[in-house]
Protein backbone atom coordinates (compact mmCIF):
# COMPACT_ATOMS: atom_id res chain seq x y z
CA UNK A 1 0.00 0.00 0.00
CA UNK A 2 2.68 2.29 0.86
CA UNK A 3 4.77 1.79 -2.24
CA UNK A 4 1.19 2.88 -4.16
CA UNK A 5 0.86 5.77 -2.34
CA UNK A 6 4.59 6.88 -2.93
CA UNK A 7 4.11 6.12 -6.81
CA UNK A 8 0.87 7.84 -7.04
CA UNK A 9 2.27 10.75 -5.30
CA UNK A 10 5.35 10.86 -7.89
CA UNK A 11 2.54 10.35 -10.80
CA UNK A 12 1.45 13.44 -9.65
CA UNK A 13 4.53 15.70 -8.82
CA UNK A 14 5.41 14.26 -12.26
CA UNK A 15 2.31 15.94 -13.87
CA UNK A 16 2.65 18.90 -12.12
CA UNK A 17 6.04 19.48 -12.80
CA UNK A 18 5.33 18.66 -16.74
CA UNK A 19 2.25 21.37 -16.67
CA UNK A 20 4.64 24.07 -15.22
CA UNK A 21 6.95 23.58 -18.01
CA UNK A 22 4.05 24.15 -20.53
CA UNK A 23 3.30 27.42 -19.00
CA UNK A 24 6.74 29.01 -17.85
CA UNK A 25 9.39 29.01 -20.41
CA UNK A 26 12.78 28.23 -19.08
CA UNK A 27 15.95 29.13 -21.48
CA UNK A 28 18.04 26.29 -22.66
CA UNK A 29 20.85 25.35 -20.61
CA UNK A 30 23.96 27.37 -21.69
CA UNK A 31 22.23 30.49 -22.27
CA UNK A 32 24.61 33.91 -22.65
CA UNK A 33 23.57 36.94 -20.70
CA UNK A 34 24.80 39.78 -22.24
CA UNK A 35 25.69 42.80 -19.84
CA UNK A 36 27.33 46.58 -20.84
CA UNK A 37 29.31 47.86 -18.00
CA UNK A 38 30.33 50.39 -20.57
CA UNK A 39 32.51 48.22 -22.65
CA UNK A 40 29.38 48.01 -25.23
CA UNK A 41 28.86 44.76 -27.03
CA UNK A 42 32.58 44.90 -29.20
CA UNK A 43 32.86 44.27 -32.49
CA UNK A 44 31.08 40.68 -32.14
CA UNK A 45 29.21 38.96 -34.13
CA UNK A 46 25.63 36.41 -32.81
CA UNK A 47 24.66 33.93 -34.36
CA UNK A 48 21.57 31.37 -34.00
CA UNK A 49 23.51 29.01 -31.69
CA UNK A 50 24.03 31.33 -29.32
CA UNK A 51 20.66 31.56 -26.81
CA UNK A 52 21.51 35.45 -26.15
CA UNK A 53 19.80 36.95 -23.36
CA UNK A 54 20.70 41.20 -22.98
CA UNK A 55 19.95 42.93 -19.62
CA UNK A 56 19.82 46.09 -18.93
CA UNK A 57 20.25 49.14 -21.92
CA UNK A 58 23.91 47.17 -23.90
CA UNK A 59 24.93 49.40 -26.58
CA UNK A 60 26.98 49.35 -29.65
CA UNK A 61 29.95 51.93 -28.67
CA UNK A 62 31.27 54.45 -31.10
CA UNK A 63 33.38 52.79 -33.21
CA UNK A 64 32.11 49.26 -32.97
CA UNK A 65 29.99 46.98 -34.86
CA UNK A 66 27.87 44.30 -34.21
CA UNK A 67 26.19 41.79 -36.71
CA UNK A 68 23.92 39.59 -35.99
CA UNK A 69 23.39 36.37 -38.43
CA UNK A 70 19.70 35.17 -40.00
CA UNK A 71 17.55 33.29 -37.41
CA UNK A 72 18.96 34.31 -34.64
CA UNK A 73 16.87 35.09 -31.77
CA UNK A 74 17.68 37.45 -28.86
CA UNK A 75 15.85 37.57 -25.95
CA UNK A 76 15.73 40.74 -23.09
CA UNK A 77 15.76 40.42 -19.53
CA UNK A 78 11.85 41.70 -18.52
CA UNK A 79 12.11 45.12 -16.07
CA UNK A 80 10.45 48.32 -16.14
CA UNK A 81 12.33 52.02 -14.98
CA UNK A 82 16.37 51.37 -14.25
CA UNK A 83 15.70 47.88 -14.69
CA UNK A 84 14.61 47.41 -18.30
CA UNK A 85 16.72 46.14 -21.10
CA UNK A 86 17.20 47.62 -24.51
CA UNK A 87 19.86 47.50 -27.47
CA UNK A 88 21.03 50.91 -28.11
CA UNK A 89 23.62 51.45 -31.78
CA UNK A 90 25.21 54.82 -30.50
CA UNK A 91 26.50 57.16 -32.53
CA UNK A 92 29.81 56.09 -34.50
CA UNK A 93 28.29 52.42 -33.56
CA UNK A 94 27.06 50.11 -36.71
CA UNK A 95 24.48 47.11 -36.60
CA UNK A 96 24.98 44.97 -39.22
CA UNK A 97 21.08 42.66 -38.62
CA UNK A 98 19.99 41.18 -41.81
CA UNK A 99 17.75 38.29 -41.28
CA UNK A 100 16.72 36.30 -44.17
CA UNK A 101 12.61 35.48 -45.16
CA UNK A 102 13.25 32.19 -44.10
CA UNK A 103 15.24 33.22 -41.12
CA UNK A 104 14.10 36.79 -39.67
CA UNK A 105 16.18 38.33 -36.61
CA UNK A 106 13.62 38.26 -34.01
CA UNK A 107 14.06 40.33 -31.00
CA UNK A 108 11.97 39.58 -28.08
CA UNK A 109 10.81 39.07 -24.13
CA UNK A 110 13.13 36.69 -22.60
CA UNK A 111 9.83 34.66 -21.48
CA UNK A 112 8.80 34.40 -25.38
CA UNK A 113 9.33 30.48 -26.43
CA UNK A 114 7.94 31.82 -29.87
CA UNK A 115 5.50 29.07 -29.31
CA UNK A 116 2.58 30.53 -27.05
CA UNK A 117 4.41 31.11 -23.58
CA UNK A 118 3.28 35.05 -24.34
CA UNK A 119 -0.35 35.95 -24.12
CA UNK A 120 -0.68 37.63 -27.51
CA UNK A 121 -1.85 41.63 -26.83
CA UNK A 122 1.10 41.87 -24.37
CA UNK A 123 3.03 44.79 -24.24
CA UNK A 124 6.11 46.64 -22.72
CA UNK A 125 7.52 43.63 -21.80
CA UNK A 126 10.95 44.94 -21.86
CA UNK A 127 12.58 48.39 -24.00
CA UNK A 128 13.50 48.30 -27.26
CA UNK A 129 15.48 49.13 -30.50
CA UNK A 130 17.72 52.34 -30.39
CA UNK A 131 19.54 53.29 -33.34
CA UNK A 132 21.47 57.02 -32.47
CA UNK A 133 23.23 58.87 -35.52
CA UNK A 134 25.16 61.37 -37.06
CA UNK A 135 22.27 63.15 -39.28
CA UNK A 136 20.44 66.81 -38.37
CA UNK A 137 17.77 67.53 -36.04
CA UNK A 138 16.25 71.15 -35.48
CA UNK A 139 17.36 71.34 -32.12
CA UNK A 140 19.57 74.81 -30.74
CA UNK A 141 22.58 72.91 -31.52
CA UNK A 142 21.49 70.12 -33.58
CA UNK A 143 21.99 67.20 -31.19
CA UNK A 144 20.35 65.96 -28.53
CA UNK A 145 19.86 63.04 -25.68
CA UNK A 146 17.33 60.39 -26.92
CA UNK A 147 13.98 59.53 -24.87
CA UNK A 148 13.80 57.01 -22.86
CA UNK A 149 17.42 56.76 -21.69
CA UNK A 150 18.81 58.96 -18.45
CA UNK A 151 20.70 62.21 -19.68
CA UNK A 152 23.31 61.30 -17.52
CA UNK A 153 24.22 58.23 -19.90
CA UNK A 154 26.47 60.27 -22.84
CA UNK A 155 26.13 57.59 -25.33
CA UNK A 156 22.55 58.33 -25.37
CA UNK A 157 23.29 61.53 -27.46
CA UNK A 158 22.58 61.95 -30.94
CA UNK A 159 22.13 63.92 -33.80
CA UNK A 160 24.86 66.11 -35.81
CA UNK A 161 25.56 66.97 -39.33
CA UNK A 162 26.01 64.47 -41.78
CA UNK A 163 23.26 63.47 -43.52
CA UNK A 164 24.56 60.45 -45.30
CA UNK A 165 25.58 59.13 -42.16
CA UNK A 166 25.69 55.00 -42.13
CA UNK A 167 23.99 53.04 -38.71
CA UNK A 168 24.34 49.56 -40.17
CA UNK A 169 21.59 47.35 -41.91
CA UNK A 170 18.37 46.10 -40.73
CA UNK A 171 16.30 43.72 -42.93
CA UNK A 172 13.49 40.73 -41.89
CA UNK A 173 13.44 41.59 -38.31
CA UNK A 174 10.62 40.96 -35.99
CA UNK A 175 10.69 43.26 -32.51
CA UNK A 176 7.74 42.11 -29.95
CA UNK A 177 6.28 43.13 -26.57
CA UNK A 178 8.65 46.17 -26.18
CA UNK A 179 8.01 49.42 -25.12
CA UNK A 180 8.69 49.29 -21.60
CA UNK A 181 8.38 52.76 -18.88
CA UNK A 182 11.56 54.53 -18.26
CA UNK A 183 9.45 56.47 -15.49
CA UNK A 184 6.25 58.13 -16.00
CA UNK A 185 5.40 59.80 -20.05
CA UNK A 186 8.94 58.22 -21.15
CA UNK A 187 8.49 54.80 -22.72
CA UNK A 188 10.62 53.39 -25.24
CA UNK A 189 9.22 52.51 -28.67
CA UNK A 190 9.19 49.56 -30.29
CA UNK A 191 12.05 50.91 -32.35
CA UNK A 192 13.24 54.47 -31.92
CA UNK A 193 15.64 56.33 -34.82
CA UNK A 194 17.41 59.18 -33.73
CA UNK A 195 19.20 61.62 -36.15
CA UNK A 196 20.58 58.32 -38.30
CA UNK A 197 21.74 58.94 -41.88
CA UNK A 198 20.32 57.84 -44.98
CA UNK A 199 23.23 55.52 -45.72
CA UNK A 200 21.37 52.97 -43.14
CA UNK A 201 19.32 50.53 -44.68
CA UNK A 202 16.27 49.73 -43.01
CA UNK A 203 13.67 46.98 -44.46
CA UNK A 204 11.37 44.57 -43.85
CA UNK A 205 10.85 45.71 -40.36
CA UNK A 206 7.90 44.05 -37.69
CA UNK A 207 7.11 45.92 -34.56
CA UNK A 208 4.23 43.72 -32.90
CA UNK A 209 2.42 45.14 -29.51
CA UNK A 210 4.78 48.04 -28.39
CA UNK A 211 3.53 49.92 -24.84
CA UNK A 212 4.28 53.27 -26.81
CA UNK A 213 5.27 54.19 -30.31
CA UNK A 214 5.26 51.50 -33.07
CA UNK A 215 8.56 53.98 -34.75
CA UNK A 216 9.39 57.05 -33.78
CA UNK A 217 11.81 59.09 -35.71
CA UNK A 218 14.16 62.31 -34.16
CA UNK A 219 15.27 63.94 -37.13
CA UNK A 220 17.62 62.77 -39.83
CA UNK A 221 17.19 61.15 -42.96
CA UNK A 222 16.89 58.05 -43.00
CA UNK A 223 14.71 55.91 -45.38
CA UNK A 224 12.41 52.84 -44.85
CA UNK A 225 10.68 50.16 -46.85
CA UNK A 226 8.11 46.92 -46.20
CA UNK A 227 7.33 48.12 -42.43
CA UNK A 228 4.97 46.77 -40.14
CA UNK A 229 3.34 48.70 -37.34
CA UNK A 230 1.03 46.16 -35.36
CA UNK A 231 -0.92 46.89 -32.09
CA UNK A 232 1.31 49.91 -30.29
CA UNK A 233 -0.41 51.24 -27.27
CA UNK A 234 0.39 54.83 -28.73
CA UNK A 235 1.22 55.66 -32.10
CA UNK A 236 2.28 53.34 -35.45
CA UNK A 237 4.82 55.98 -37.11
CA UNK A 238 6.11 59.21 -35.17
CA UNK A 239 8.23 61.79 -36.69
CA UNK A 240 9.31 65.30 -35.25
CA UNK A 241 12.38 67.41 -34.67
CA UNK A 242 12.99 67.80 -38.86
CA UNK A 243 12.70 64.00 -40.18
CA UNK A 244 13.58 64.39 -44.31
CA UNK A 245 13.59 60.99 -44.75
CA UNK A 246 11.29 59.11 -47.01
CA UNK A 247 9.03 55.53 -46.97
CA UNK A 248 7.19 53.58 -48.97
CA UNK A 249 4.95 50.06 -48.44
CA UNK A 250 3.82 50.78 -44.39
CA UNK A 251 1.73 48.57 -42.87
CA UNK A 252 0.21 49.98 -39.55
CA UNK A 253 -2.74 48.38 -37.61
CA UNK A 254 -4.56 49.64 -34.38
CA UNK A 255 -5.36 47.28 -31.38
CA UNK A 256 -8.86 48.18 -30.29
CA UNK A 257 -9.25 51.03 -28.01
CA UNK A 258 -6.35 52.74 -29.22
CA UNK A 259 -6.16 56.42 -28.74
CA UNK A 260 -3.03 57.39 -30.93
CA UNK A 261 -2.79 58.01 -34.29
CA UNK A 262 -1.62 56.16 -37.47
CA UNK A 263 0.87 59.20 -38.65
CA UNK A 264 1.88 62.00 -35.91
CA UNK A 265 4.18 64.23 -37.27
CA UNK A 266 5.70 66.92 -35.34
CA UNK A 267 8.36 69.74 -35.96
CA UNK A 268 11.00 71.07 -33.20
CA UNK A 269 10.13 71.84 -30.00
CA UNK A 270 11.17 75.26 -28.43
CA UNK A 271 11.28 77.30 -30.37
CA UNK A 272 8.75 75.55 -33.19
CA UNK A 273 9.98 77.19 -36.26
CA UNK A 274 13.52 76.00 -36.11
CA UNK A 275 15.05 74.50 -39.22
CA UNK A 276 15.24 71.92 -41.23
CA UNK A 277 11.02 71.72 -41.04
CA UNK A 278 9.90 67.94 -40.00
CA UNK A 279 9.17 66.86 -44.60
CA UNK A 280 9.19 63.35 -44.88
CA UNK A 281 7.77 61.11 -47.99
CA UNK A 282 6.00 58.67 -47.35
CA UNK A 283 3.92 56.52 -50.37
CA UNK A 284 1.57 53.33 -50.21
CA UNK A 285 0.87 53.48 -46.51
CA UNK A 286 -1.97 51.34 -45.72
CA UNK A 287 -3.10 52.19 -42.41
CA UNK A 288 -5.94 50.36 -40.51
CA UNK A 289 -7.07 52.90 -37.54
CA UNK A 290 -10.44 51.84 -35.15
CA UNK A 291 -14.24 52.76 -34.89
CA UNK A 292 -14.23 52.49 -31.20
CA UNK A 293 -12.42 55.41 -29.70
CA UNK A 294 -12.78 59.36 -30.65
CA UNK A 295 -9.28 60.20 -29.53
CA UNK A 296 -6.98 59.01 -32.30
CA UNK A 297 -6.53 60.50 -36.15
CA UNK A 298 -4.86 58.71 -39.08
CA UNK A 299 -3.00 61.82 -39.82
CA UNK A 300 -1.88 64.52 -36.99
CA UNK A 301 0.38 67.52 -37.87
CA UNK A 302 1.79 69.75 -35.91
CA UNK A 303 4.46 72.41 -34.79
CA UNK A 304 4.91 73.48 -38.37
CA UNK A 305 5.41 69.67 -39.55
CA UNK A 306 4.63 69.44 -43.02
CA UNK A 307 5.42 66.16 -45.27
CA UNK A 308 3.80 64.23 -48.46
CA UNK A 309 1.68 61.71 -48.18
CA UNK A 310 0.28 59.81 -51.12
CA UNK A 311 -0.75 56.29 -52.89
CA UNK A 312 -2.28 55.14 -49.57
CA UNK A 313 -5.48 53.43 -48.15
CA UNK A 314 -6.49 54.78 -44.87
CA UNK A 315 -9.43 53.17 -43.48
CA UNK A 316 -11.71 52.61 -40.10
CA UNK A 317 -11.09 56.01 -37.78
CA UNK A 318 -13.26 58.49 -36.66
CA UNK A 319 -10.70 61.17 -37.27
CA UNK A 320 -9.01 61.82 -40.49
CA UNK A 321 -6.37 64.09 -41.53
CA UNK A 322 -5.91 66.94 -38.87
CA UNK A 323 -3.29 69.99 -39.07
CA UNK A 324 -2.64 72.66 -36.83
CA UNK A 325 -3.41 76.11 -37.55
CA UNK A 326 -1.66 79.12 -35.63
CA UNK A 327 -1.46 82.09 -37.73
CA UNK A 328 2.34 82.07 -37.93
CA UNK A 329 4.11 82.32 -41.15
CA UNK A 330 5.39 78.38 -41.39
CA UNK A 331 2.49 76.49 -39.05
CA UNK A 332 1.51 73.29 -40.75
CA UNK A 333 -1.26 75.42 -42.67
CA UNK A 334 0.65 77.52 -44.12
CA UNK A 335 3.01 74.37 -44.91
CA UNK A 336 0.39 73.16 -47.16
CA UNK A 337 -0.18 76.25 -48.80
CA UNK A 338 3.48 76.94 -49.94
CA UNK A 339 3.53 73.07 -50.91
CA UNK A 340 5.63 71.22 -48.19
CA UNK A 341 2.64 69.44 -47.23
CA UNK A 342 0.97 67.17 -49.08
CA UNK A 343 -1.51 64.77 -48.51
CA UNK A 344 -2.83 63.71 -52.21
CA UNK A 345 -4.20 60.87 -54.29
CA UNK A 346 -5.41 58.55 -51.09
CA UNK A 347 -7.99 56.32 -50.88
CA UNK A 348 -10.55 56.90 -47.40
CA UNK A 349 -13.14 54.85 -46.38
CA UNK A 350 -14.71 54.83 -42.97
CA UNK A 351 -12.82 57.66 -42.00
CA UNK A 352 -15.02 60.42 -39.93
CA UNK A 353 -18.08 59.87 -41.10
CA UNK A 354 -17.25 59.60 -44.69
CA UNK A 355 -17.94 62.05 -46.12
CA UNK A 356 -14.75 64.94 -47.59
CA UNK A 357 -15.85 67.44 -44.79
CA UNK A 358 -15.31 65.77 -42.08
CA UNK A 359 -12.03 64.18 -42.78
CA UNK A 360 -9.80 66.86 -43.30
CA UNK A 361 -10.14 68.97 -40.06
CA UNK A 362 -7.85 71.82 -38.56
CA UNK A 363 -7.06 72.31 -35.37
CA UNK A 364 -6.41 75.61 -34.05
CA UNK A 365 -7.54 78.73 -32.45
CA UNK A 366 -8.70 81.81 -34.43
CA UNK A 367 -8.66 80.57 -37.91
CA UNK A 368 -12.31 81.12 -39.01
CA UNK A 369 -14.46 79.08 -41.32
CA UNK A 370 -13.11 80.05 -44.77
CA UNK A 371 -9.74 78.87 -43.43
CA UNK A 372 -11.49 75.70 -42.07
CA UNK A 373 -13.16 75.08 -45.37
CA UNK A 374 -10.04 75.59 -47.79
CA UNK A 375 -8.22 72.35 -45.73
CA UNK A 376 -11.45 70.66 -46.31
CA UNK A 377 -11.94 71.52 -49.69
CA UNK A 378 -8.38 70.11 -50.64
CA UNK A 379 -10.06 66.54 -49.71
CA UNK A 380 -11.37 66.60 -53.36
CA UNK A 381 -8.36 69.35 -54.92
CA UNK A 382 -5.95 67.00 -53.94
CA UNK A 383 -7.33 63.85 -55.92
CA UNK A 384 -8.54 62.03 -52.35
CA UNK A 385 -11.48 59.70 -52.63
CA UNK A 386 -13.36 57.76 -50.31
CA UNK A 387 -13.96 54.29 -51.79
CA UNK A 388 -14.25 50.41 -50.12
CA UNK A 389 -11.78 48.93 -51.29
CA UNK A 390 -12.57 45.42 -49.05
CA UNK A 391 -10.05 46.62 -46.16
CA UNK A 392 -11.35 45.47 -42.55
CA UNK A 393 -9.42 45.65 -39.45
CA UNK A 394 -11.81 44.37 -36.30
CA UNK A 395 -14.25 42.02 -37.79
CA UNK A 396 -12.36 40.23 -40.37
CA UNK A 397 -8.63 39.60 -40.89
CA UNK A 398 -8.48 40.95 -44.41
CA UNK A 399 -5.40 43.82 -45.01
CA UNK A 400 -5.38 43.42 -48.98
CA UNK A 401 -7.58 45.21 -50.99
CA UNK A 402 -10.27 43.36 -52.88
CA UNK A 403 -10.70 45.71 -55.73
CA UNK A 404 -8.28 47.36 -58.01
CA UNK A 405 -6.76 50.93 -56.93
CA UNK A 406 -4.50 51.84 -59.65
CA UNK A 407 -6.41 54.36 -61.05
CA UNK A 408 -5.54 58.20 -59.85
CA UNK A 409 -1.61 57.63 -58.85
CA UNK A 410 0.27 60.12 -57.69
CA UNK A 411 3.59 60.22 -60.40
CA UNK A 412 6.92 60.16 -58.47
CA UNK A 413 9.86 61.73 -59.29
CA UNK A 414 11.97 60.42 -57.24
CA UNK A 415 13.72 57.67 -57.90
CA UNK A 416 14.36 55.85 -54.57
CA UNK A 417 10.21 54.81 -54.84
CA UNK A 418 9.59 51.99 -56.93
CA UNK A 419 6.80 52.56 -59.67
CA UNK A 420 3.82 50.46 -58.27
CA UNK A 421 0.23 50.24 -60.30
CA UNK A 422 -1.56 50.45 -56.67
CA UNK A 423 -2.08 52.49 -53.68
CA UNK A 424 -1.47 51.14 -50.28
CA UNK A 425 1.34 48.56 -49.46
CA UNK A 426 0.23 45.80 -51.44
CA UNK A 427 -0.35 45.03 -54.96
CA UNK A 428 -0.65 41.43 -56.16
CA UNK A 429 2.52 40.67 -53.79
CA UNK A 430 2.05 40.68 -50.16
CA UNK A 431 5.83 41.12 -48.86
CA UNK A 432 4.77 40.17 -45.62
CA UNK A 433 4.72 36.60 -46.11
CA UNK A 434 7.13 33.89 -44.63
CA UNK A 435 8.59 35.99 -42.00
CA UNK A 436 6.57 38.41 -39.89
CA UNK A 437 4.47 37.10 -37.53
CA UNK A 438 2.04 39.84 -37.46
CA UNK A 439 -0.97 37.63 -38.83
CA UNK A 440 -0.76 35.45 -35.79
CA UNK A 441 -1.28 38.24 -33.48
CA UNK A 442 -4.27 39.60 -35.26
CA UNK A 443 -6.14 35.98 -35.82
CA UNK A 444 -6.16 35.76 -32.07
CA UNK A 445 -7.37 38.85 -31.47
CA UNK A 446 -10.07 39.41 -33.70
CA UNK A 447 -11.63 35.49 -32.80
């Protein structure tokens, strides 16, 4: 009897011990933590074989360069405040991350098995991606230290004077659950650019379920392709403090309940009109906002941001396209009216209540209805339509349009955009395919 009470009593501290391993992911036996004490990483290289784990902020000093092989993943050490953990490139540093479609780079929670062990609309799990350059910002002396890391930490500076300043490569990456609270109204996004050059490649990019921006860009110049923006607690894509750069083929997707906006753009900060103005480029964005909150826009300008936006399909958000108005000589009105902002040849639907009118809104004090109405005549001046194209964000998982949308493009003249016969990200090709992960996410939260 006493030998079937011991074995029944193993059975079950068997069981239990085999259920707790379902549910708590433990990292393979050999696993590297990865600490800075100021050294930086070194001019290393990781590889897939290498179970990283990073704690705390580990940077890439000046002068070093890290690369980081297809498939490998690297995990970060969970912590909120002093204690979170982020991978900062610092100025004069290079990251050299180009993942493969069959093998993405995929930087995540260290409790992520890749396999379930993370409940799905988690966020801010631990900080982010920090990439620190070289290129202008409109700030008194055209550098500055980066959010979301202490002042007191020098490498966190950035900014300068070279605009074809080089950061490394990033291609087929896949950043989840960052975004984690510095202390209180300083989160780090997903990933965060500040003043890098447009010699850094940047492509085929995930950010899944970030606790604050999706990207946000500090100045500079650089320029991005095939981006996803999935489920960030604040907004997809943020620009400010004189961003030239350019992108085309954006993906960006609001969680339910979201307050922030698809686009925020912003100029400097004190004073606002300091040069060079916040223009960026951007072309096909398809961004998918949400019916459910009053709070967010797909398109917020401000502090004498200006910028084009064309080719793209916004859809499902109660607010449209909203500038600020002033009554100063460069405020993102006037912006538009001397042409350095643009917002032309898009495709709305379910945006305000869908009619021209009330999607393009400004936002000011003191600028009177004929002012009001010429921003919301340009709805129809500027070649916009509102249209279903077959887009739906909450009730179905459908991101590709159903019907054609090449008709009405805007003509580029620049030649870093490819030519595409559509508006929005996709055409016949969806580039998101084989590597992101983003699909997966949005199944389970739309069931």
């Amino acid at each position: 009897m006493k030998y079937r009470i011991f074995f029944v009593w193993m059975l079950l501290i068997l069981l239990i011990s085999k259920s707790c391993r379902k549910s708590h992911f433990e990292l393979p036996v050999g696993s590297e933590v990865i600490t800075d004490k100021g050294r930086g990483t070194g001019t290393v290289t990781w590889n897939k074989e290498m179970n990283l784990v990073l704690e705390g902020f580990v940077f890439v000093n000046d002068g070093q360069v890290l690369t980081i092989e297809p498939g490998t993943i690297i995990r970060f050490k969970a912590g909120q405040g002093a204690t979170a953990s982020a991978l900062i490139v610092a100025r004069g540093g290079k990251i050299i991350a180009n993942g493969t479609k069959d093998e993405p780079i995929v930087f995540t929670a260290k409790s992520d098995d890749l396999n379930g062990s993370i409940a799905k609309d988690a966020t801010g799990l631990w900080g982010g991606i920090l990439i620190l350059g070289r290129a202008p910002l409109n700030t008194d002396f055209g550098k500055d230290f980066i959010e979301g890391i202490p002042a007191s930490e020098p490498r966190g500076e950035y900014g300068g004077s070279l605009i074809d300043d080089n950061s490394g490569e990033l291609s087929f990456i896949s950043i989840r659950y960052a975004g984690s609270t510095l202390y209180h109204d300083n989160e780090i996004n997903g990933l965060t650019l500040g003043g890098v050059g447009n010699a850094t490649k940047i492509e085929n990019i995930e950010i899944i379920n970030s606790a604050d921006d999706g990207i946000e860009i500090f100045g500079g110049t650089v320029s991005l392709k095939n981006i996803i923006s999935f489920h960030s607690d604040d907004d997809a894509i943020d620009y400010d403090l004189g961003y030239q750069g350019k992108m085309q083929f954006v993906l960006a997707v609001q969680a339910a309940g979201n307050a922030g906006n698809l686009i925020e753009g912003s100029g400097a900060l004190d004073p606002v009109y300091q040069k060079p103005y916040s223009i960026p480029y951007l072309s096909n964005l398809t961004l998918i906002g949400n019916q459910d909150t009053i709070a967010g826009k797909v398109i917020s300008l401000n502090r004498f941001a200006g910028g084009t936006i064309v080719n793209s399909i916004m859809v499902e958000q109660q607010l449209g396209a909203t500038i600020e108005y002033t009554n100063a000589s460069t405020d993102c009105y006037s912006q538009w009216l001397t042409g350095k902002l643009k917002i032309e040849n898009n495709v709305h639907y379910n945006v305000g209540s869908n009619i021209p009118d009330s999607i393009f809104k400004l936002n000011g004090i003191g600028m009177g209805d004929e002012l009001i109405q010429n921003w919301a005549d340009y709805f129809e001046l500027g070649n916009n339509e509102i249209k279903d194209v077959g887009i739906s964000a909450q009730i179905e998982f459908n991101y590709l349009p159903k019907v054609s949308t090449g008709d009405n493009l805007y003509n580029h003249t620049d030649t870093w955009f490819e030519t595409t016969n559509y508006k929005g990200a996709f055409g016949t090709y969806d580039w998101t395919e084989g590597w992101s992960s983003f699909d997966e996410h949005w199944t389970k939260n739309i069931e």
